[in-house]
C-alpha atoms as a PDB file:
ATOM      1  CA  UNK A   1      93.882 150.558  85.807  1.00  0.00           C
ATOM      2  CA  UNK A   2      92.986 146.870  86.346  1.00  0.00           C
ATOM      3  CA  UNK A   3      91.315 145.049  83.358  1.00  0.00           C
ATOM      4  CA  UNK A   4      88.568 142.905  84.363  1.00  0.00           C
ATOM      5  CA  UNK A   5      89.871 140.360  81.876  1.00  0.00           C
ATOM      6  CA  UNK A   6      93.058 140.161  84.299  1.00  0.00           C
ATOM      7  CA  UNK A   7      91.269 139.858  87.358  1.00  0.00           C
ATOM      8  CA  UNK A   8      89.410 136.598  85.996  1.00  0.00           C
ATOM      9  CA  UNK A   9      92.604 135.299  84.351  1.00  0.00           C
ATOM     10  CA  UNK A  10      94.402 135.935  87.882  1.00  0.00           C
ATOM     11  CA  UNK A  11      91.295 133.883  89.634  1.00  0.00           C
ATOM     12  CA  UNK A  12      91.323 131.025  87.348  1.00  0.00           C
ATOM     13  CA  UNK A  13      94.965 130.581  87.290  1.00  0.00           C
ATOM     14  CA  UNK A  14      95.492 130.856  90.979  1.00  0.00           C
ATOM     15  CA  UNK A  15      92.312 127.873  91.174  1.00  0.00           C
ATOM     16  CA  UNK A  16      94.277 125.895  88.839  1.00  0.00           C
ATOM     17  CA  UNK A  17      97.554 126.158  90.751  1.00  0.00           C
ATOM     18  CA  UNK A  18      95.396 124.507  93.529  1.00  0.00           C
ATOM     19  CA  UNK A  19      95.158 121.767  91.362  1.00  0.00           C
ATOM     20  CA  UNK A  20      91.818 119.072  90.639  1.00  0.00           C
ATOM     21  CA  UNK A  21      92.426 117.259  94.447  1.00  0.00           C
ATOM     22  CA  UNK A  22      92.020 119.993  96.141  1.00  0.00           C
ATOM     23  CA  UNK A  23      88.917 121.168  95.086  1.00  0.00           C
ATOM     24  CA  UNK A  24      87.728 117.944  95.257  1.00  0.00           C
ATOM     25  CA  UNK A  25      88.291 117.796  99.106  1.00  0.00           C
ATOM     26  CA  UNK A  26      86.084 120.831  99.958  1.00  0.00           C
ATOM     27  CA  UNK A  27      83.454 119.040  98.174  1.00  0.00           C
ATOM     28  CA  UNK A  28      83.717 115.340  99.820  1.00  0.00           C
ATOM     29  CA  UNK A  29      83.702 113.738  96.889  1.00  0.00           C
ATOM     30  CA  UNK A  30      85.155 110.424  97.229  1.00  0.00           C
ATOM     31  CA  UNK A  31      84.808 107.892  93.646  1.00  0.00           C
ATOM     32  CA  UNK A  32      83.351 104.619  94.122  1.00  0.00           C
ATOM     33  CA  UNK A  33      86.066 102.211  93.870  1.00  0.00           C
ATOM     34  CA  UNK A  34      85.451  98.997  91.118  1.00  0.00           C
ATOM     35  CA  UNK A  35      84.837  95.492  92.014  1.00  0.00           C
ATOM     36  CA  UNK A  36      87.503  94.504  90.178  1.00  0.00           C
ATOM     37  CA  UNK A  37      89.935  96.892  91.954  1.00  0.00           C
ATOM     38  CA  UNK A  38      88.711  95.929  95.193  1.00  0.00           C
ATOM     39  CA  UNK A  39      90.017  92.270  94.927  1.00  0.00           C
ATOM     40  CA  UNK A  40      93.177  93.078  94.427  1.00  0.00           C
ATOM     41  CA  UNK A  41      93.862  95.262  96.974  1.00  0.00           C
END
């Protein structure tokens, strides 16, 4: 029998595998970039 405690450690680790970026991309979410950085690029 499955543990329920298993099934939501299995979900979060397999999210976290995914790592931060990729969530990020199915959410758009670009940072604004500082002035400061901007002039040196």
């Amino acid at each position: 029998m499955i543990n329920i405690w298993d099934v939501i450690a299995d979900f979060i680790q397999k999210f976290a595998e995914l790592g931060a970026g990729f969530q990020s991309i199915g959410s758009s979410y670009e940072p604004e970039i500082p002035e400061e950085l901007k002039e040196n690029i």
